[in-house]
N, C-alpha and C. Protein backbone atom coordinates (compact mmCIF):
# COMPACT_ATOMS: atom_id res chain seq x y z
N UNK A 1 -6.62 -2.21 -0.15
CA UNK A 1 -6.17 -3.44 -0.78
C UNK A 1 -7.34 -4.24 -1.33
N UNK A 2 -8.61 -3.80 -1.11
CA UNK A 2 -9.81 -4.70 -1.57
C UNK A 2 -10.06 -4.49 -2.91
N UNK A 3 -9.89 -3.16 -3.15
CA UNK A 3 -10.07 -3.24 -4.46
C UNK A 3 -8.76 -3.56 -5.40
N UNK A 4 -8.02 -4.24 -5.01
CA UNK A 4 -6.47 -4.84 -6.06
C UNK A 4 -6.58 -5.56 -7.01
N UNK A 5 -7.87 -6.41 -6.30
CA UNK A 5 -7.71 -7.44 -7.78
C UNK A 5 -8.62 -6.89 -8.56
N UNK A 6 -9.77 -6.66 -8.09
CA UNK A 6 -10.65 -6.05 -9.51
C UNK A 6 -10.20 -4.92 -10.23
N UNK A 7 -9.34 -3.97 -9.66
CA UNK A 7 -8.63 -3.18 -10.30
C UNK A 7 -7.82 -3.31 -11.30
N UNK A 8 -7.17 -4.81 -11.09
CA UNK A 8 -5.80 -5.31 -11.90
C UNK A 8 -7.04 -6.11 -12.99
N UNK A 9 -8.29 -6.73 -12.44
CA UNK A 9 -8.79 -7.43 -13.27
C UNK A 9 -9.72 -6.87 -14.51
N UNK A 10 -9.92 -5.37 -13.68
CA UNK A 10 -10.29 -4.26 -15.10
C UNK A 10 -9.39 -3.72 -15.69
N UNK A 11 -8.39 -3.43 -15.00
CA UNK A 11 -7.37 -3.05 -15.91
C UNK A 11 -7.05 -4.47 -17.44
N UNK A 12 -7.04 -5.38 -16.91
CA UNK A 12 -6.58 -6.02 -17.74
C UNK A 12 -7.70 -6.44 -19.18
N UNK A 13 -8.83 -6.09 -18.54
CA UNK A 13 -9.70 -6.48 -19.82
C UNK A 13 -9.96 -4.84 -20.57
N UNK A 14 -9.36 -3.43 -19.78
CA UNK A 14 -9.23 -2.88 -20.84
C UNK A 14 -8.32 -2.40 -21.53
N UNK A 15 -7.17 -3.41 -21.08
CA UNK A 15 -6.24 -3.58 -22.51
C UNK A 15 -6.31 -4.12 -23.30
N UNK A 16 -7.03 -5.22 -23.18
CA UNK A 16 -7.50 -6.31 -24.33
C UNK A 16 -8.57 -5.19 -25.09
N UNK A 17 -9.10 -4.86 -24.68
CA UNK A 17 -10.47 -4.20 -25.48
C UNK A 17 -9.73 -2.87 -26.24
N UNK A 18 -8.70 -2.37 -25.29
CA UNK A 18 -7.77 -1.25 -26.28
C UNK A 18 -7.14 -1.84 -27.40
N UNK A 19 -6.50 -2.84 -27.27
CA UNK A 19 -6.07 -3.42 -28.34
C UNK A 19 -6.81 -3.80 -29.74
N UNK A 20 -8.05 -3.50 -29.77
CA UNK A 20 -8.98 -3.36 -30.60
C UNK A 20 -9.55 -2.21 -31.34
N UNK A 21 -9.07 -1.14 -30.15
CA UNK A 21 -9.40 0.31 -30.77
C UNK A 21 -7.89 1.02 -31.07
N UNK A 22 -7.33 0.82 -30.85
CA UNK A 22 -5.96 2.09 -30.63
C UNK A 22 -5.13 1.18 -31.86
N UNK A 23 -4.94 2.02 -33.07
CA UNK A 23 -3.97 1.81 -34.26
C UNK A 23 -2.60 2.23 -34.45
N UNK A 24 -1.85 0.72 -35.34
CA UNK A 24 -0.71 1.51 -35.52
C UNK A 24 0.33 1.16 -34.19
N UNK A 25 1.41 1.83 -34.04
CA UNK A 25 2.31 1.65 -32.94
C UNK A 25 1.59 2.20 -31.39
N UNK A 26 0.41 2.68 -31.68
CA UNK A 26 -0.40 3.35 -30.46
C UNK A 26 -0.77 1.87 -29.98
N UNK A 27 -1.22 1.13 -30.51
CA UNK A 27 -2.00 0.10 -29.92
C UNK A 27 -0.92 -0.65 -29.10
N UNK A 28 0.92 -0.52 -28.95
CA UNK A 28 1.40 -1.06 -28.27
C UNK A 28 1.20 -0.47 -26.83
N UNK A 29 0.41 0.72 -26.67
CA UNK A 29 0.12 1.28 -25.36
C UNK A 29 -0.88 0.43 -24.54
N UNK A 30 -1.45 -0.16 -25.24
CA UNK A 30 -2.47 -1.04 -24.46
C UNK A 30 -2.20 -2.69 -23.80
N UNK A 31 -1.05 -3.03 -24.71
CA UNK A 31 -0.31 -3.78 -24.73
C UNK A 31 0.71 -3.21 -23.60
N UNK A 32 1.20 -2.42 -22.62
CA UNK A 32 1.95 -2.42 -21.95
C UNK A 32 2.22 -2.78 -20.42
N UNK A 33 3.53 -3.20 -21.02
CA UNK A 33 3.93 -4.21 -18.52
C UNK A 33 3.68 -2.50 -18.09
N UNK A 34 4.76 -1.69 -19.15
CA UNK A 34 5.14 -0.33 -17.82
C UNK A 34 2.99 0.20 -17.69
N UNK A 35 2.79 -0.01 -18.24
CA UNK A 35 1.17 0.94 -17.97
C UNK A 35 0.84 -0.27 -16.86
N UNK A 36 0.57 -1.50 -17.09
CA UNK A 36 0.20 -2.48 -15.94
C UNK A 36 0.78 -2.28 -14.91
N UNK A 37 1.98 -2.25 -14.81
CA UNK A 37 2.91 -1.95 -13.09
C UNK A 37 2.56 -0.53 -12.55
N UNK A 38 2.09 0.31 -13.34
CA UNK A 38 1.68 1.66 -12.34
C UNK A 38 0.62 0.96 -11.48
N UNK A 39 -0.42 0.29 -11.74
CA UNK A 39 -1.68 -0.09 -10.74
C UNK A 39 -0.78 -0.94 -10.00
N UNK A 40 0.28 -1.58 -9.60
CA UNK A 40 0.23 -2.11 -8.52
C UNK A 40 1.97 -1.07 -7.77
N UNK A 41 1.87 -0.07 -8.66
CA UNK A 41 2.83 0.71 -7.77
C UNK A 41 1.67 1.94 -7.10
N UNK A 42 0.46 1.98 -7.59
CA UNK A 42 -0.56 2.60 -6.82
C UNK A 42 -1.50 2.23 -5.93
N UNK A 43 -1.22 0.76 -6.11
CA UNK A 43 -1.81 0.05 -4.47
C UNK A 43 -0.88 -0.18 -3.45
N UNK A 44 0.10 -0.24 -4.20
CA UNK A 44 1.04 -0.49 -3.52
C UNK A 44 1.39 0.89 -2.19
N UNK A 45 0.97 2.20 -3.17
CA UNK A 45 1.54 3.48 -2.63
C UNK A 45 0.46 3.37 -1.45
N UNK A 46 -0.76 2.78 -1.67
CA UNK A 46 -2.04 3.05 -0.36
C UNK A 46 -2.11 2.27 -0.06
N UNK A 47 -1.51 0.70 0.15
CA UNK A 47 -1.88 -0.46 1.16
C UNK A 47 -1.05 -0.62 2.20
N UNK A 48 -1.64 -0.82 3.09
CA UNK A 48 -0.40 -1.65 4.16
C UNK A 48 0.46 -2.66 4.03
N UNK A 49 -0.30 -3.03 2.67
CA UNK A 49 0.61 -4.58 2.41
C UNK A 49 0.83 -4.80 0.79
N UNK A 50 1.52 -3.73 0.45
CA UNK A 50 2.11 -3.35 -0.37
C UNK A 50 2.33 -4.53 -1.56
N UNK A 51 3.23 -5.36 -0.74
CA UNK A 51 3.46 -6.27 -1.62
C UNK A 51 2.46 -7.20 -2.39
N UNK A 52 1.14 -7.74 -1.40
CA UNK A 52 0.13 -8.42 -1.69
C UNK A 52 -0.70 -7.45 -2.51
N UNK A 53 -0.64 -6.10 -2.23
CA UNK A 53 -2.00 -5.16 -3.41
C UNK A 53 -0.93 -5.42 -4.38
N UNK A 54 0.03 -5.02 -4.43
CA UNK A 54 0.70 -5.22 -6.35
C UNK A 54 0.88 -6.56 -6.60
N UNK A 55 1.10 -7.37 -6.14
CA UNK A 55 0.64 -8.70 -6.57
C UNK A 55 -0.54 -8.95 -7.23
N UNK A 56 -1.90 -8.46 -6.30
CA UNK A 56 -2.83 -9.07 -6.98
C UNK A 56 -3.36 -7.99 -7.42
N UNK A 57 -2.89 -7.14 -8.05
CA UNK A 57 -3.53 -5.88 -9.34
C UNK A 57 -2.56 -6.59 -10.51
N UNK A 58 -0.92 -7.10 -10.58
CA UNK A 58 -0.82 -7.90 -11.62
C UNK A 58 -1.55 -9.19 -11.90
N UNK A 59 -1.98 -9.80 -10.92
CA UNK A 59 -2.28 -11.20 -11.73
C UNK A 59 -3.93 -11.03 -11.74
N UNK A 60 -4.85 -10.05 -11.05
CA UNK A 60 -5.64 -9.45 -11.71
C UNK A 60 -5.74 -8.92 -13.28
N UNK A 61 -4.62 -8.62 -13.77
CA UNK A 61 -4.65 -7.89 -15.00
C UNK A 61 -4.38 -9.32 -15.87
N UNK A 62 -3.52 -10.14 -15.48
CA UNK A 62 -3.45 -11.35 -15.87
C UNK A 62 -4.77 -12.01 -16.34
N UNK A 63 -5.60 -12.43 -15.14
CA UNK A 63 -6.37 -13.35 -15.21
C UNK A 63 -7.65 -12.34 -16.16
N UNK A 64 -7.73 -10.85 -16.09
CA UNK A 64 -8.72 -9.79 -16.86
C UNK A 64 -8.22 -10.07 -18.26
N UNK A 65 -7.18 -9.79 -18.67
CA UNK A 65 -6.48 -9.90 -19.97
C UNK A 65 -6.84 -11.35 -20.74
N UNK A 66 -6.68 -12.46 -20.20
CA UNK A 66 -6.81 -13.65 -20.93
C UNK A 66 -8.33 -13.85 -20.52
N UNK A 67 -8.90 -13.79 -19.35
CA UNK A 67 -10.32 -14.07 -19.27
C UNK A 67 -11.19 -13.24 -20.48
N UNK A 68 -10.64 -12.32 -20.67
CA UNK A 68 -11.86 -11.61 -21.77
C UNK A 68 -11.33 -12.04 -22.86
N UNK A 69 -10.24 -12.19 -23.28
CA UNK A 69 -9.70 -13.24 -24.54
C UNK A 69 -10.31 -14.37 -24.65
N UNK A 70 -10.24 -14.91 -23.73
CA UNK A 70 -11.13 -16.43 -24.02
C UNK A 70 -13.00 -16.10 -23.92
N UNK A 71 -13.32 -15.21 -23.08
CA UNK A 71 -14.79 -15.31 -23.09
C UNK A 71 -15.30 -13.95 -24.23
N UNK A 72 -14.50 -13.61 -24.37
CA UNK A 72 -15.14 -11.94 -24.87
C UNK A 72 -14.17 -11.85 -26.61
N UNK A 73 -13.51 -12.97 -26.96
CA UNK A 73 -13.13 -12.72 -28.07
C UNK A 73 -13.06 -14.64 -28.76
N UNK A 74 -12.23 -14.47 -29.84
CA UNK A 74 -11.90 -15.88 -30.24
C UNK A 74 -11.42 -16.73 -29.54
N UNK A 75 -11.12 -16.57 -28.32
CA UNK A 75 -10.46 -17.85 -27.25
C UNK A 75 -8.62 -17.30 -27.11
N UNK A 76 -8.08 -17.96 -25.89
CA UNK A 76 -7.06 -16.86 -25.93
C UNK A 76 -5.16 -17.87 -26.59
N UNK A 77 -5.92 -18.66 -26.74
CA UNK A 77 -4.92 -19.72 -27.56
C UNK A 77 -4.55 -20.90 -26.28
N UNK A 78 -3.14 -21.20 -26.36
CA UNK A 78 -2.36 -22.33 -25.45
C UNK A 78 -2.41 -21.49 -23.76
N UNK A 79 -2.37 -22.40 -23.03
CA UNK A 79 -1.94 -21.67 -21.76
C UNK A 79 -0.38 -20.91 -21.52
N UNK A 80 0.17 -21.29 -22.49
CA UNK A 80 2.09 -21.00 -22.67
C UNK A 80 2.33 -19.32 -21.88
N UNK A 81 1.35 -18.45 -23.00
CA UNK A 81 1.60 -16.89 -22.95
C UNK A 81 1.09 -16.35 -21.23
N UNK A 82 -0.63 -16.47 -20.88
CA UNK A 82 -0.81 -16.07 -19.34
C UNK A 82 0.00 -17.08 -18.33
N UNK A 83 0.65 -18.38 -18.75
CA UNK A 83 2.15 -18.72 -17.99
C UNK A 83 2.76 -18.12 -17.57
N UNK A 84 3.49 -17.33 -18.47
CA UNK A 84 4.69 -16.68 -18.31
C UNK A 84 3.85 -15.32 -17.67
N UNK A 85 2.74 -14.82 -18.32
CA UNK A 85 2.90 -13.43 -17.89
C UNK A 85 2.36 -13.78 -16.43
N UNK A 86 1.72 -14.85 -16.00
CA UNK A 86 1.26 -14.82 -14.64
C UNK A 86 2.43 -14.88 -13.37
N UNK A 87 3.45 -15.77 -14.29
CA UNK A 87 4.59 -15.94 -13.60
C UNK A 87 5.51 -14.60 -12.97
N UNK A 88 5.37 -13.54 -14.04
CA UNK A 88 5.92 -12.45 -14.00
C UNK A 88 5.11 -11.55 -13.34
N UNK A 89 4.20 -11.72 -13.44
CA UNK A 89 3.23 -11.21 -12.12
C UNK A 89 3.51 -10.93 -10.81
N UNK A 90 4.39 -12.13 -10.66
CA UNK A 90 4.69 -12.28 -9.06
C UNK A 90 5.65 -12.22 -8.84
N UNK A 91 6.22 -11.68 -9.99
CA UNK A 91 7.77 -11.23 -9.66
C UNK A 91 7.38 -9.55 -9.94
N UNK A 92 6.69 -8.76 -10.59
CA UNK A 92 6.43 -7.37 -10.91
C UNK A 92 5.41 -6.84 -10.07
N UNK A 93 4.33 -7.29 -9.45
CA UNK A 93 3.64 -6.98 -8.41
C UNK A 93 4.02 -6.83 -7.02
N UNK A 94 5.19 -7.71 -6.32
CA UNK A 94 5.79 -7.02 -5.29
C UNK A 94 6.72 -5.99 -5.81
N UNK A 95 7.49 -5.99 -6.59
CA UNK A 95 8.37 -5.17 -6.77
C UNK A 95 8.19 -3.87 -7.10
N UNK A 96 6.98 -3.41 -7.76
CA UNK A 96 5.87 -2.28 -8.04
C UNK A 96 5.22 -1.78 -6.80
N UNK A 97 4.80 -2.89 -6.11
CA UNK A 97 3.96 -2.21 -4.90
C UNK A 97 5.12 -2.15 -3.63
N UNK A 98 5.90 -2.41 -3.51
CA UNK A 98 6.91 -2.25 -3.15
C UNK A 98 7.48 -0.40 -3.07
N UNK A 99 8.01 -0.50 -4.65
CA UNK A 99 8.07 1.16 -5.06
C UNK A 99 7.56 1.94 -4.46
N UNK A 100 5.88 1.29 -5.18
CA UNK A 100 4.72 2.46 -4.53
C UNK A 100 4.96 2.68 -2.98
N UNK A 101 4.95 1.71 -2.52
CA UNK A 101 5.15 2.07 -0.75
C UNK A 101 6.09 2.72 -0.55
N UNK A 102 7.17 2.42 -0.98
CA UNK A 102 8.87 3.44 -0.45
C UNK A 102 8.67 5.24 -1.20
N UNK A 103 7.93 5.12 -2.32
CA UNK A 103 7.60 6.54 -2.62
C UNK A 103 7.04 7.21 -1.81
N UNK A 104 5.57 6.34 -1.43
CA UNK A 104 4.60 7.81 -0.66
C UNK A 104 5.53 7.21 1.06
N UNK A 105 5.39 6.30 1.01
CA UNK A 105 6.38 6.73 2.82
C UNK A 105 7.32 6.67 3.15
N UNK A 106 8.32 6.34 2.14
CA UNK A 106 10.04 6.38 2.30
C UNK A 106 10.55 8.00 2.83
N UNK A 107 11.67 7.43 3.37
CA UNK A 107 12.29 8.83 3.44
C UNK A 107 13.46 8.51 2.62
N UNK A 108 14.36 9.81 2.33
CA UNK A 108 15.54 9.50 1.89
C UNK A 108 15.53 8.44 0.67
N UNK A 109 16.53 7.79 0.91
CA UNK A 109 16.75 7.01 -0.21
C UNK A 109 16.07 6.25 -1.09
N UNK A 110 14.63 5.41 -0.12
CA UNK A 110 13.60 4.69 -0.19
C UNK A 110 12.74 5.72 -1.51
N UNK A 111 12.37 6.95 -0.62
CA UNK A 111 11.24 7.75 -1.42
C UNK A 111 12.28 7.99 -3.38
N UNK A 112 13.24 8.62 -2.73
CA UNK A 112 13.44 8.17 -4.90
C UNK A 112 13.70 7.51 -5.43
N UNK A 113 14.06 6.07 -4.29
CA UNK A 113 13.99 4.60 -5.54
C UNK A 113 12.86 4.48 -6.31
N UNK A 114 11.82 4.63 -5.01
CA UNK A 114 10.53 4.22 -5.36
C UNK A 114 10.08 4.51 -6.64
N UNK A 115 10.60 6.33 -6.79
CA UNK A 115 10.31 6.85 -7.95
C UNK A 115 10.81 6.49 -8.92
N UNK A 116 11.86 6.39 -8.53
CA UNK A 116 12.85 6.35 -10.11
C UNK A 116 12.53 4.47 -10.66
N UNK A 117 12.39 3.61 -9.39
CA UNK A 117 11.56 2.33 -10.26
C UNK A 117 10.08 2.74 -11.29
N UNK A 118 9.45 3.39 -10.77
CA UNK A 118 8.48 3.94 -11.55
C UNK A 118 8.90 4.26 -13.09
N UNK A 119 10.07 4.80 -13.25
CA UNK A 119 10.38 5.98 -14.49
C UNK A 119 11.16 4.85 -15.32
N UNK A 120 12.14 3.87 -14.42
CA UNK A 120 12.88 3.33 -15.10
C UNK A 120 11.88 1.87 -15.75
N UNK A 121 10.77 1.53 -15.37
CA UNK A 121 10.00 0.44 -15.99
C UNK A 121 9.77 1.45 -18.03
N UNK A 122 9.40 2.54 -17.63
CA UNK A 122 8.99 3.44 -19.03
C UNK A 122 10.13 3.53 -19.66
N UNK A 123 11.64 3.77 -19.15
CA UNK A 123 12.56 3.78 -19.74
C UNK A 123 13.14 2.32 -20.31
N UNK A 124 12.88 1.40 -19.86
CA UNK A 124 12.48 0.20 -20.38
C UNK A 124 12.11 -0.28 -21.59
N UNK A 125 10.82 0.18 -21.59
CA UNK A 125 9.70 0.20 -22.50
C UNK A 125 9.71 1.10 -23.57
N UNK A 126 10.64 2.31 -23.42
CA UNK A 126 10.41 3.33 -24.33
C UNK A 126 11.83 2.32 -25.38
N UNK A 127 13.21 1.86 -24.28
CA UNK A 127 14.29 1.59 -24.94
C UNK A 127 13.88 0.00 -25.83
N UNK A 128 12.76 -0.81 -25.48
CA UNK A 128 12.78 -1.83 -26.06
C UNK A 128 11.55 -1.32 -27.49
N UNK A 129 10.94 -0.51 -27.07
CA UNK A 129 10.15 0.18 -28.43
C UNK A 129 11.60 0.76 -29.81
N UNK A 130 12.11 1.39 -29.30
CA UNK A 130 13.10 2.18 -29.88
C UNK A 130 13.95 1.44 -30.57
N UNK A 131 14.65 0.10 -30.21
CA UNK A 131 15.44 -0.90 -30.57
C UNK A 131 15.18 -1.53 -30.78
N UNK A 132 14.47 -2.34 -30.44
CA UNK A 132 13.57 -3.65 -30.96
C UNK A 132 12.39 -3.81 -31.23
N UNK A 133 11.69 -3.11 -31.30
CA UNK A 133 10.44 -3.19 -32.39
C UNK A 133 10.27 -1.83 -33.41
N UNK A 134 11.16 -1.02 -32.94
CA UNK A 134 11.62 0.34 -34.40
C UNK A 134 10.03 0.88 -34.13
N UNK A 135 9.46 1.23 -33.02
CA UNK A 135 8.23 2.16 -33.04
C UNK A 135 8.87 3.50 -32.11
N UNK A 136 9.36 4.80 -33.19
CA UNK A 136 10.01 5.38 -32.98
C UNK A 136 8.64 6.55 -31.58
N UNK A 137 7.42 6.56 -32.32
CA UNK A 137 6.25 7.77 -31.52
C UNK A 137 6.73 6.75 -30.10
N UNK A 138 5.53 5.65 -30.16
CA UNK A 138 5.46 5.21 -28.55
C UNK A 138 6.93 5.18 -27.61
N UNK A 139 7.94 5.18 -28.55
CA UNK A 139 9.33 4.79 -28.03
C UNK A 139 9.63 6.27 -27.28
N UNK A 140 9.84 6.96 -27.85
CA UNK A 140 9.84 8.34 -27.39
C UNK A 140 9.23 8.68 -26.32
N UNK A 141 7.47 8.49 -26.51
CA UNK A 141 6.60 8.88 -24.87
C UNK A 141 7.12 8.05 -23.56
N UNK A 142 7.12 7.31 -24.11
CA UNK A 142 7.76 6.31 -22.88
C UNK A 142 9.46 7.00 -22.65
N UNK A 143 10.07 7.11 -23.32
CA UNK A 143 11.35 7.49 -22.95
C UNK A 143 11.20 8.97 -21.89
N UNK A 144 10.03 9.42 -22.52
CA UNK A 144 10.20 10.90 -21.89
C UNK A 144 9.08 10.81 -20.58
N UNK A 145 8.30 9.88 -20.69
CA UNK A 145 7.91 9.63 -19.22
C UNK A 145 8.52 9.01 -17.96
N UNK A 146 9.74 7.97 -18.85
CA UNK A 146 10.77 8.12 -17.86
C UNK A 146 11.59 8.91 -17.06
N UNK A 147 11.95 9.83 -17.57
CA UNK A 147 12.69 11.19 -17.67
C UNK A 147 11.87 11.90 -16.47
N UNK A 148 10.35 12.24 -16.86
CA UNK A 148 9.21 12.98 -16.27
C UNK A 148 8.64 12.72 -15.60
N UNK A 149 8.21 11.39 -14.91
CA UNK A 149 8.02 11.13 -13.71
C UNK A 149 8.62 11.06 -12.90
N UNK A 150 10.31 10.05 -12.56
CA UNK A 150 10.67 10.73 -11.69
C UNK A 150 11.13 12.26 -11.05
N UNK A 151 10.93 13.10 -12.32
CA UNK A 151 11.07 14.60 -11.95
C UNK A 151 9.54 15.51 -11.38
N UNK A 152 9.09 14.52 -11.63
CA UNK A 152 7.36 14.97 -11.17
C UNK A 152 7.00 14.28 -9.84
N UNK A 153 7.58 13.52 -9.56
CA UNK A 153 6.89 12.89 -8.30
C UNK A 153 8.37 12.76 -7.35
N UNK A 154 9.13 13.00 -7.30
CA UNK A 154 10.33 12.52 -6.19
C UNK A 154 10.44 14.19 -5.80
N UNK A 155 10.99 13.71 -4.52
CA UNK A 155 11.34 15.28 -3.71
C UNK A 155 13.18 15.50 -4.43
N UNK A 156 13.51 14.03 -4.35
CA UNK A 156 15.17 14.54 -4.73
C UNK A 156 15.16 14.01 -6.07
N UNK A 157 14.68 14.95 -7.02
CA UNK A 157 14.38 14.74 -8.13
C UNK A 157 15.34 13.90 -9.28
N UNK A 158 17.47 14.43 -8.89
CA UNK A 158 17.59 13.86 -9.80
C UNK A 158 18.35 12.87 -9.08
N UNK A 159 18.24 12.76 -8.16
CA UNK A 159 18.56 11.39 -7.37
C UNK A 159 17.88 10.12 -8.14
N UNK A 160 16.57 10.56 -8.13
CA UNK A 160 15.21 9.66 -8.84
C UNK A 160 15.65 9.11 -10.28
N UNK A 161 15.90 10.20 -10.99
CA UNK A 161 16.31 10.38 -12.33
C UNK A 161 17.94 9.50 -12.67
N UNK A 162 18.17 9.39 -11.62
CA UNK A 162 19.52 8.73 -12.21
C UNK A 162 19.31 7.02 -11.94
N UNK A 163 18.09 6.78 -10.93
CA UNK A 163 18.11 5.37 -10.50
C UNK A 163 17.14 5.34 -12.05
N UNK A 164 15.97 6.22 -12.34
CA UNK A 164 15.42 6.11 -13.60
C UNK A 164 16.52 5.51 -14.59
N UNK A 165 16.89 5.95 -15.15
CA UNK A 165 18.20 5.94 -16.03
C UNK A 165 18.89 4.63 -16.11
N UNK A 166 19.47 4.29 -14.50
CA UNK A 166 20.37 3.25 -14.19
C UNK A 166 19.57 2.10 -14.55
N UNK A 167 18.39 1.84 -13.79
CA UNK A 167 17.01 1.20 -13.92
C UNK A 167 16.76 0.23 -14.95
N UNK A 168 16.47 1.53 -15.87
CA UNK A 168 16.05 1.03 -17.31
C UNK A 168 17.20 0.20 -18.04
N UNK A 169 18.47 0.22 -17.93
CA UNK A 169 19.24 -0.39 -18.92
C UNK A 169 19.12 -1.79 -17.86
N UNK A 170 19.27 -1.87 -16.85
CA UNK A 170 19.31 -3.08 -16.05
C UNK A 170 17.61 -3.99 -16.35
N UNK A 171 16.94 -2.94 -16.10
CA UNK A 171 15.44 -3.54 -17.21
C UNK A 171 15.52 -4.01 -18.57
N UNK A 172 16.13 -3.68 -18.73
CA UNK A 172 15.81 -4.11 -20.54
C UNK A 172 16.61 -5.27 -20.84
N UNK A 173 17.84 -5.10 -19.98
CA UNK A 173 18.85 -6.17 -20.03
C UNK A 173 17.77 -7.36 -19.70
N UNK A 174 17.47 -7.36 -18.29
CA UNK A 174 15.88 -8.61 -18.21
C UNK A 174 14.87 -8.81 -19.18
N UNK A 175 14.59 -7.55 -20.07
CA UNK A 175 13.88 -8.00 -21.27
C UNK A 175 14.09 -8.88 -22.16
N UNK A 176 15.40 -8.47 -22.39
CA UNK A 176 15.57 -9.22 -23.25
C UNK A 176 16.13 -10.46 -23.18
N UNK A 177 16.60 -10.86 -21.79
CA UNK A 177 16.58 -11.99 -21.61
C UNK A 177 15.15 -12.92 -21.27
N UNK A 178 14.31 -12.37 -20.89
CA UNK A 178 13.31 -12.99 -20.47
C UNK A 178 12.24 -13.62 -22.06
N UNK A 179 12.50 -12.18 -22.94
CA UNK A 179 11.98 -12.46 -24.24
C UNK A 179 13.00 -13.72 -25.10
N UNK A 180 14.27 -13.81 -24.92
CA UNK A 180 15.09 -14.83 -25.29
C UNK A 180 14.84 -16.40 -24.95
N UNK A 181 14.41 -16.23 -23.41
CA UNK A 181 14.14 -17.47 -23.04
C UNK A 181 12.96 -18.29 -22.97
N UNK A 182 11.77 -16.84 -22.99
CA UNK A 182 10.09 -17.51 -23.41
C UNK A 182 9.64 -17.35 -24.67
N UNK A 183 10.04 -16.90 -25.76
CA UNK A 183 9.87 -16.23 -26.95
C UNK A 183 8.70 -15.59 -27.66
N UNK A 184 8.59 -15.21 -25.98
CA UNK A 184 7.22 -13.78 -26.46
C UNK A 184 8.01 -12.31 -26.86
């Protein structure tokens, strides 16, 4: 768990810095929650305290993301945007490290939620690429990493795959309310 936040806090300055190199609908990869929530569904999978490592690998990525915006680029604008995403932090960092924990030590039911939360954040992400921003490449990888992780990492594979599935439309439904009500 020691290394959570600097993890979340490098992670987050090298999305900002990807966002500078990666063109085109690629650069929404650097830009992504589902790529941010794997680091705290992977501290999550090795801490004892699951909830506190994915906590602070999101608001690590938080405070990495806008800190190098403001020190390492033109400044990162109003406080409005790391608001909300800090806010969501602490709602996606337990719930990620959470996962991660019920994957590597769940039994039964626990171990393919875990997974299939994993698959269904990408199925998410692939369905809000696909529909609402019409980036058909990234929309796709993400759709099919939904699909492919929980079939790669769960023992009851399509157990995994169906909470994947179920997941994602109940995700996106929050997308798009959440994008409705902050208008990022």
């Amino acid at each position: 768990m020691i290394f959570a936040l600097p993890a979340g806090v490098l992670l987050g300055v090298l999305t900002n810095l990807g966002q500078g190199v990666l063109l085109g609908s690629s650069n929404s990869l650097a830009n992504s929650g589902a790529v941010w929530v794997v680091a705290a569904f992977v501290a999550g999978s090795w801490s004892r305290r699951p909830v506190l490592a994915g906590t602070l690998t999101q608001v690590g990525a938080v405070v990495g993301y806008y800190g190098y915006a403001e020190l390492g680029r033109d400044g990162m604008g109003g406080l409005y945007a790391p608001s909300v995403w800090l806010a969501l932090a602490f709602v996606a960092g337990p719930l990620f490290g959470t996962a991660g924990a019920w994957w590597r030590h769940g039994q039964a039911w626990r171990h393919w939620t875990g997974a299939g939360v994993l698959g269904a954040v990408f199925g998410m992400e692939g369905l809000w690429h696909l529909f609402v921003l019409g980036y058909r490449d990234t929309g796709f990888v993400a759709c099919a990493l939904a699909v492919a992780l929980p079939l790669l990492i769960a023992r009851s594979r399509w157990r995994a795959l169906a909470v994947s599935a179920a997941l994602s439309l109940v995700a996106l439904g929050c997308l798009l309310l959440i994008s409705a009500v902050t208008g990022l």
